[in-house]
N, C-alpha and C. Protein backbone atom coordinates (compact mmCIF):
# COMPACT_ATOMS: atom_id res chain seq x y z
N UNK A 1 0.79 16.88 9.81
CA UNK A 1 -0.28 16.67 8.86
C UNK A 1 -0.91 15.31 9.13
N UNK A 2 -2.17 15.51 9.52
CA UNK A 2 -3.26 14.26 9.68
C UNK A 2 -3.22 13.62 8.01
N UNK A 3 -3.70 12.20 8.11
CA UNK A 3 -4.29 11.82 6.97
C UNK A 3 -5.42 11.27 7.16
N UNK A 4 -6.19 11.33 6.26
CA UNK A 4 -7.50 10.34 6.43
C UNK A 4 -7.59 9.38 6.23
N UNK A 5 -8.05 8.27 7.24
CA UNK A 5 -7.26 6.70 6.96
C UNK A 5 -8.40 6.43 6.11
N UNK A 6 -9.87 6.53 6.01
CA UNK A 6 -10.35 6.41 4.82
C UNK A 6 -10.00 6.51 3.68
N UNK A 7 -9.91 7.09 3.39
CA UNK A 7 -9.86 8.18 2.21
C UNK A 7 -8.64 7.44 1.59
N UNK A 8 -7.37 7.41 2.41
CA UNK A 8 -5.78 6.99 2.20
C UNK A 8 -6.04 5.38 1.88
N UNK A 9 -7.30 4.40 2.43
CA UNK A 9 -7.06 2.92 2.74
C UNK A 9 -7.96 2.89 1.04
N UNK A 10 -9.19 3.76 0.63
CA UNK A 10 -10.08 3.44 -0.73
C UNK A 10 -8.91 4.01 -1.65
N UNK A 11 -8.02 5.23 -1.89
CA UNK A 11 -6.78 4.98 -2.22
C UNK A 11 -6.31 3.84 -2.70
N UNK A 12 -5.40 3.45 -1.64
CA UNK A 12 -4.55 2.42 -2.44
C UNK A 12 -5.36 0.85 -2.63
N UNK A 13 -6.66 0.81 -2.48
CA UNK A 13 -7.46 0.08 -2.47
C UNK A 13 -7.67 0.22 -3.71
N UNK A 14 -7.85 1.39 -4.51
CA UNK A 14 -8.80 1.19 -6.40
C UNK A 14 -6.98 1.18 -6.77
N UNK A 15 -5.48 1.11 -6.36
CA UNK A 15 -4.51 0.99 -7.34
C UNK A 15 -4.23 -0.12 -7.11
N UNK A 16 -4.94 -0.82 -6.29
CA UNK A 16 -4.22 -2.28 -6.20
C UNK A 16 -5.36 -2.82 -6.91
N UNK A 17 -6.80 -2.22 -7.33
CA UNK A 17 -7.91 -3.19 -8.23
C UNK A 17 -7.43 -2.89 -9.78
N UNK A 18 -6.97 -1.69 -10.01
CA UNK A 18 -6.62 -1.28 -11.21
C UNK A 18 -4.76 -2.11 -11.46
N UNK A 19 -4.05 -2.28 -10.77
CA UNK A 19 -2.59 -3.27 -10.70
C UNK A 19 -3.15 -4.38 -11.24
N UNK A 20 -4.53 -4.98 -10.21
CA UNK A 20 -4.25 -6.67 -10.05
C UNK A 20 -4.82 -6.65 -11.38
N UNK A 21 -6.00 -5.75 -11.85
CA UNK A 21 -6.56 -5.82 -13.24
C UNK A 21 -5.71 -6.27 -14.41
N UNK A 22 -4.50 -4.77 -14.16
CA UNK A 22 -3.94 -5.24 -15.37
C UNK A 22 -2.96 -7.07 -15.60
N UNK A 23 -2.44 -7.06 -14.22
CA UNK A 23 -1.73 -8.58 -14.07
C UNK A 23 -2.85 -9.52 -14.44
N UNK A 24 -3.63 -9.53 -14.07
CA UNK A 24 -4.59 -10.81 -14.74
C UNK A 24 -4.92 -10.50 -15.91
N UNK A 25 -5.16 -9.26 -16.88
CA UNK A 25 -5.16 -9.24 -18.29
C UNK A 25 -3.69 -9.65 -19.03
N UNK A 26 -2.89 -9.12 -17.85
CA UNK A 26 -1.79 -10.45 -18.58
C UNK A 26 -1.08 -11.24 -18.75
N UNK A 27 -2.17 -12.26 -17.60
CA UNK A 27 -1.83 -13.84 -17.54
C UNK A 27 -2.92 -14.57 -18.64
N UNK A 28 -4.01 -13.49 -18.62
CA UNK A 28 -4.48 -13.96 -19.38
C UNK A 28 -4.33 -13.95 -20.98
N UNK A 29 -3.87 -13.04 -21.32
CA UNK A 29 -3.10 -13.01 -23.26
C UNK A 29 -2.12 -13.26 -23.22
N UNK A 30 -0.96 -13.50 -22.21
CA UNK A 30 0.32 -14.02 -22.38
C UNK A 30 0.76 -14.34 -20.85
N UNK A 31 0.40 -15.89 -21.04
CA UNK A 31 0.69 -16.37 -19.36
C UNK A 31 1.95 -16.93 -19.49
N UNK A 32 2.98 -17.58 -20.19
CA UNK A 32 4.01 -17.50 -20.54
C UNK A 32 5.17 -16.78 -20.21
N UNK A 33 4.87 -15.75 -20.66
CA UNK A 33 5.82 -14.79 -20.57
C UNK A 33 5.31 -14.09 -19.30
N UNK A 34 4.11 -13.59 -18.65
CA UNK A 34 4.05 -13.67 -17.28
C UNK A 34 4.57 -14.26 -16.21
N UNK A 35 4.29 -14.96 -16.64
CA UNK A 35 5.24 -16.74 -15.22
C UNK A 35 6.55 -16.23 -15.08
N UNK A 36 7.37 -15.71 -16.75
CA UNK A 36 8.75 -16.03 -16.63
C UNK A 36 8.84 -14.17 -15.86
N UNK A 37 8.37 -13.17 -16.31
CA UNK A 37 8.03 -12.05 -15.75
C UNK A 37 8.23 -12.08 -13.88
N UNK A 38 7.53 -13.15 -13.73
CA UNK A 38 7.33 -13.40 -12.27
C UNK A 38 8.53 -14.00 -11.65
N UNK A 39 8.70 -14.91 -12.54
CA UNK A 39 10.29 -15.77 -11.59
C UNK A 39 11.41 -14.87 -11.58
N UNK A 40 11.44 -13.99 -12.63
CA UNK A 40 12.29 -13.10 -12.45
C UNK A 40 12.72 -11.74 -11.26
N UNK A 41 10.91 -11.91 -10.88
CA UNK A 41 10.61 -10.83 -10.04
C UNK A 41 10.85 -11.49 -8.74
N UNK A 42 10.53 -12.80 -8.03
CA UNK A 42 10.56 -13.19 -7.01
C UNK A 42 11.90 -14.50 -6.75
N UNK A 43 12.51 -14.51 -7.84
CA UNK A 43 13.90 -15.60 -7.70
C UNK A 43 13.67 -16.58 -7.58
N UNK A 44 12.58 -17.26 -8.41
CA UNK A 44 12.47 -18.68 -8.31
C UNK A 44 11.64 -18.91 -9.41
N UNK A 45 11.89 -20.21 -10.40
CA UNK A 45 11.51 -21.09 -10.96
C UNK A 45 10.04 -21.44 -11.47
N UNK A 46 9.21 -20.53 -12.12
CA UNK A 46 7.98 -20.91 -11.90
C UNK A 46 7.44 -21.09 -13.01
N UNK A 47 8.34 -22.03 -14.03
CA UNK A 47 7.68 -22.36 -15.54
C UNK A 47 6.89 -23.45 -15.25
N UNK A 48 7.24 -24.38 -14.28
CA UNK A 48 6.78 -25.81 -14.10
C UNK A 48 5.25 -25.26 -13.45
N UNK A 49 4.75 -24.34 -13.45
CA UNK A 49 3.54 -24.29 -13.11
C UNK A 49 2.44 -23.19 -14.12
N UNK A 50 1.36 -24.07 -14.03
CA UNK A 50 0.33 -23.40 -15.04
C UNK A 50 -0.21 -22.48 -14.61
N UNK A 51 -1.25 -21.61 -15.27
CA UNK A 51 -1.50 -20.19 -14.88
C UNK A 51 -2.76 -20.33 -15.57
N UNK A 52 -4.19 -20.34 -14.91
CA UNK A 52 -5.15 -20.23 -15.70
C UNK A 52 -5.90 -19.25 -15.20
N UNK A 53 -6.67 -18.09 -15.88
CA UNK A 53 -7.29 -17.40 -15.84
C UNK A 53 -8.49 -17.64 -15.90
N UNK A 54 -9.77 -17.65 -15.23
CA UNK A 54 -10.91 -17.43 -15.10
C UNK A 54 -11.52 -16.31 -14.90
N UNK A 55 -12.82 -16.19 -14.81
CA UNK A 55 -13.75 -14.77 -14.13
C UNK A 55 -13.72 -14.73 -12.98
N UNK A 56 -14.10 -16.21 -12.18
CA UNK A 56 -14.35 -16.47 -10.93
C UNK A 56 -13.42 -16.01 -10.14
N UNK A 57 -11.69 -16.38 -10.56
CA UNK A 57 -10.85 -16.62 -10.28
C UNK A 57 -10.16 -14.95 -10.05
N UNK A 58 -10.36 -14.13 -11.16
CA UNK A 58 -10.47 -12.80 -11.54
C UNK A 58 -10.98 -11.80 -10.22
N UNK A 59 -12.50 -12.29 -10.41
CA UNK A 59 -13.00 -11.42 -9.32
C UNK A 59 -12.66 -12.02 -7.78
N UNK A 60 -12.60 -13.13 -7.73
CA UNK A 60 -12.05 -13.51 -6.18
C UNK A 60 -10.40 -12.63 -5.95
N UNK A 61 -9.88 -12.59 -6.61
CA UNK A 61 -8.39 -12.18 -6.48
C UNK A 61 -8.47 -10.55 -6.19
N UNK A 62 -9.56 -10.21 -7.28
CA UNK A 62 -9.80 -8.52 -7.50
C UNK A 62 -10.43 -8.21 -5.83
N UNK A 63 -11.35 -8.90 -5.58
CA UNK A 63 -11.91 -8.61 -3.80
C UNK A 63 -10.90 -9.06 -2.83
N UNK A 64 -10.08 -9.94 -2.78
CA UNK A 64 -9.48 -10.08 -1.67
C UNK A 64 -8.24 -9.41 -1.37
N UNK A 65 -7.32 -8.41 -3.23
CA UNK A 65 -6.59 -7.97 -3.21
C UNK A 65 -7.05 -6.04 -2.79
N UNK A 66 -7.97 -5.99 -3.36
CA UNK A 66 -8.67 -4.47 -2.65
C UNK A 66 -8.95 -4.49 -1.49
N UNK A 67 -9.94 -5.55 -1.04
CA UNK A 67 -10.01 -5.22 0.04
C UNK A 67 -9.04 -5.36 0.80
N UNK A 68 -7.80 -6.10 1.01
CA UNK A 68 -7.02 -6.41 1.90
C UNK A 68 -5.32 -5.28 1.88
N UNK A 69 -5.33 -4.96 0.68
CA UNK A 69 -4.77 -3.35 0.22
C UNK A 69 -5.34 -2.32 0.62
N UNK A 70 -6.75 -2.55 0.97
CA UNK A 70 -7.42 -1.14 1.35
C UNK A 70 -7.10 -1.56 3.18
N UNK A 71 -7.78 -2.29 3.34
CA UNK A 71 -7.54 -2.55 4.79
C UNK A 71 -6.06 -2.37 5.64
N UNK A 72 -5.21 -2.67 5.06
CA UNK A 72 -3.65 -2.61 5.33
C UNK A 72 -3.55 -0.81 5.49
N UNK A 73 -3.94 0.16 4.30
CA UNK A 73 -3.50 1.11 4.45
C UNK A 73 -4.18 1.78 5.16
N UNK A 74 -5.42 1.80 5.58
CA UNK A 74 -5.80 2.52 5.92
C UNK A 74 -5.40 1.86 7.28
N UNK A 75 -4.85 1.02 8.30
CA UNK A 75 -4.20 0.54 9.50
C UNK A 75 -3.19 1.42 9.28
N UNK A 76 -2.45 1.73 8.02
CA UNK A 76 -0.93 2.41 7.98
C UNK A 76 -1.54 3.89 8.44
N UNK A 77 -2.28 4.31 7.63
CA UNK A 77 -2.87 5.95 7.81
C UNK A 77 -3.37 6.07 9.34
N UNK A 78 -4.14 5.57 10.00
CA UNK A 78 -4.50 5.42 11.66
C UNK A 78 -2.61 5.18 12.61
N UNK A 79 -2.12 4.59 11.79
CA UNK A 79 -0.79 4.32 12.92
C UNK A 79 0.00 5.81 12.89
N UNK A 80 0.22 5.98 11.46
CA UNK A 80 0.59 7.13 11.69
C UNK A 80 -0.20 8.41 12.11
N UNK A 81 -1.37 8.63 11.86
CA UNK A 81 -2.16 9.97 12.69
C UNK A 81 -1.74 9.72 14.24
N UNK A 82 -1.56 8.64 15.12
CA UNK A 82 -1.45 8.29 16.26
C UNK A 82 0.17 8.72 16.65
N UNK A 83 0.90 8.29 15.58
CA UNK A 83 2.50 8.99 15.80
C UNK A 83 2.73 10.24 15.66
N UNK A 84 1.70 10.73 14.87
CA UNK A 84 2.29 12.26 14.33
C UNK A 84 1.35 13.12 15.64
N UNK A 85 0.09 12.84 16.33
CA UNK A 85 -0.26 13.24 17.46
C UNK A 85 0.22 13.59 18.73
N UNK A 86 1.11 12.05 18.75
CA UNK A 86 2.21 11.90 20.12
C UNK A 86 3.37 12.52 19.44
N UNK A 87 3.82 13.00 18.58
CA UNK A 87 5.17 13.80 18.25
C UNK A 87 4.38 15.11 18.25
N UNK A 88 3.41 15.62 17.68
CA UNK A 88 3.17 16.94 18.30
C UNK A 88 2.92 17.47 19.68
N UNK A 89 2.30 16.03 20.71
CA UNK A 89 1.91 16.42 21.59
C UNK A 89 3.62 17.29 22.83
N UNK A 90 4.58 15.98 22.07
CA UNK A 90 5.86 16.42 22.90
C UNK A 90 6.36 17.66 22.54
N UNK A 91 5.93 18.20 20.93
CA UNK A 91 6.72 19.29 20.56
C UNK A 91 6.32 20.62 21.22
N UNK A 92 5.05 20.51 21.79
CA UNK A 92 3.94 21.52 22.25
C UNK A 92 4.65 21.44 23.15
N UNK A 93 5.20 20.79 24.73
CA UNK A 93 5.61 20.80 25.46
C UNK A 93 7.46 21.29 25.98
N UNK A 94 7.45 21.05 24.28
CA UNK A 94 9.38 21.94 24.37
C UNK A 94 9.28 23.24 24.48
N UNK A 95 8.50 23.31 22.84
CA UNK A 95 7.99 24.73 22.90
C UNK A 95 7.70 25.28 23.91
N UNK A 96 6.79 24.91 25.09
CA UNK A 96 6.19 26.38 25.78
C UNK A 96 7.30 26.48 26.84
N UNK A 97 8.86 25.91 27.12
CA UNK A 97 9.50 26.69 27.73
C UNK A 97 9.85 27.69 26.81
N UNK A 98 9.86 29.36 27.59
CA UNK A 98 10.65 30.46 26.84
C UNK A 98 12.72 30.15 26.50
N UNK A 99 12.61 30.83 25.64
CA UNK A 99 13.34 30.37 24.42
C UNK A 99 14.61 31.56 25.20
N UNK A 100 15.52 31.47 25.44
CA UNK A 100 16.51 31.75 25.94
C UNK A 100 17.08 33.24 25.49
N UNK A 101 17.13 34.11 26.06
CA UNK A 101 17.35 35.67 25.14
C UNK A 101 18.76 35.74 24.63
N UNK A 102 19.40 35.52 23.53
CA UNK A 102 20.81 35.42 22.88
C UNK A 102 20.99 36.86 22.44
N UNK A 103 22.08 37.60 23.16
CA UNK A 103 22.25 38.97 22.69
C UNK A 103 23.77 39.01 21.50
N UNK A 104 23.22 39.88 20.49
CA UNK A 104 24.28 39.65 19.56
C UNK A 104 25.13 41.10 19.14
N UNK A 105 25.72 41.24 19.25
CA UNK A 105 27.14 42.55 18.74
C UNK A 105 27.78 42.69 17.72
């Protein structure tokens, strides 16, 4: 099965705009408990640092995290159409030796 690396890269491209959305709605009503959310998630310490939310800040994060989520997958969707091509191409080639006649009693 082909995938469409389009199709597969705008994919996970609108769940990573709709993810980062919700994480910045909530650094922004509760950055606090975000931070501590986060240190928990990555094993390190990150009360000693502030967390400010902007628009600017918002939409720069929202474009560089889509686009660069979209771009990634759809490289993943092209690598694999290229593997699953060269694994069919070998399987075509097992296949067309005839298949051995097994007589059974």
């Amino acid at each position: 099965m082909r995938l469409d690396a389009r199709a597969f890269g705008a994919a996970a491209g609108m769940v990573a705009a709709a993810l980062f959305t919700i994480c910045a709605l909530a650094v922004a009503v509760v950055p606090d408990q975000t931070t501590e959310l986060a240190s928990y998630l990555i094993h390190m310490d990150l009360s000693g640092m502030t967390r400010t939310m902007t628009f600017g800040r918002f939409i720069g994060g929202l474009v560089i995290w889509t686009l660069g989520t979209g771009l990634t997958f759809g490289a993943v969707a092209e690598i694999y159409n290229l593997l699953v091509a060269r694994s069919a191409a070998t399987q075509r080639v097992a296949a067309a030796r005839p298949a051995p006649q097994v007589v059974q009693f």
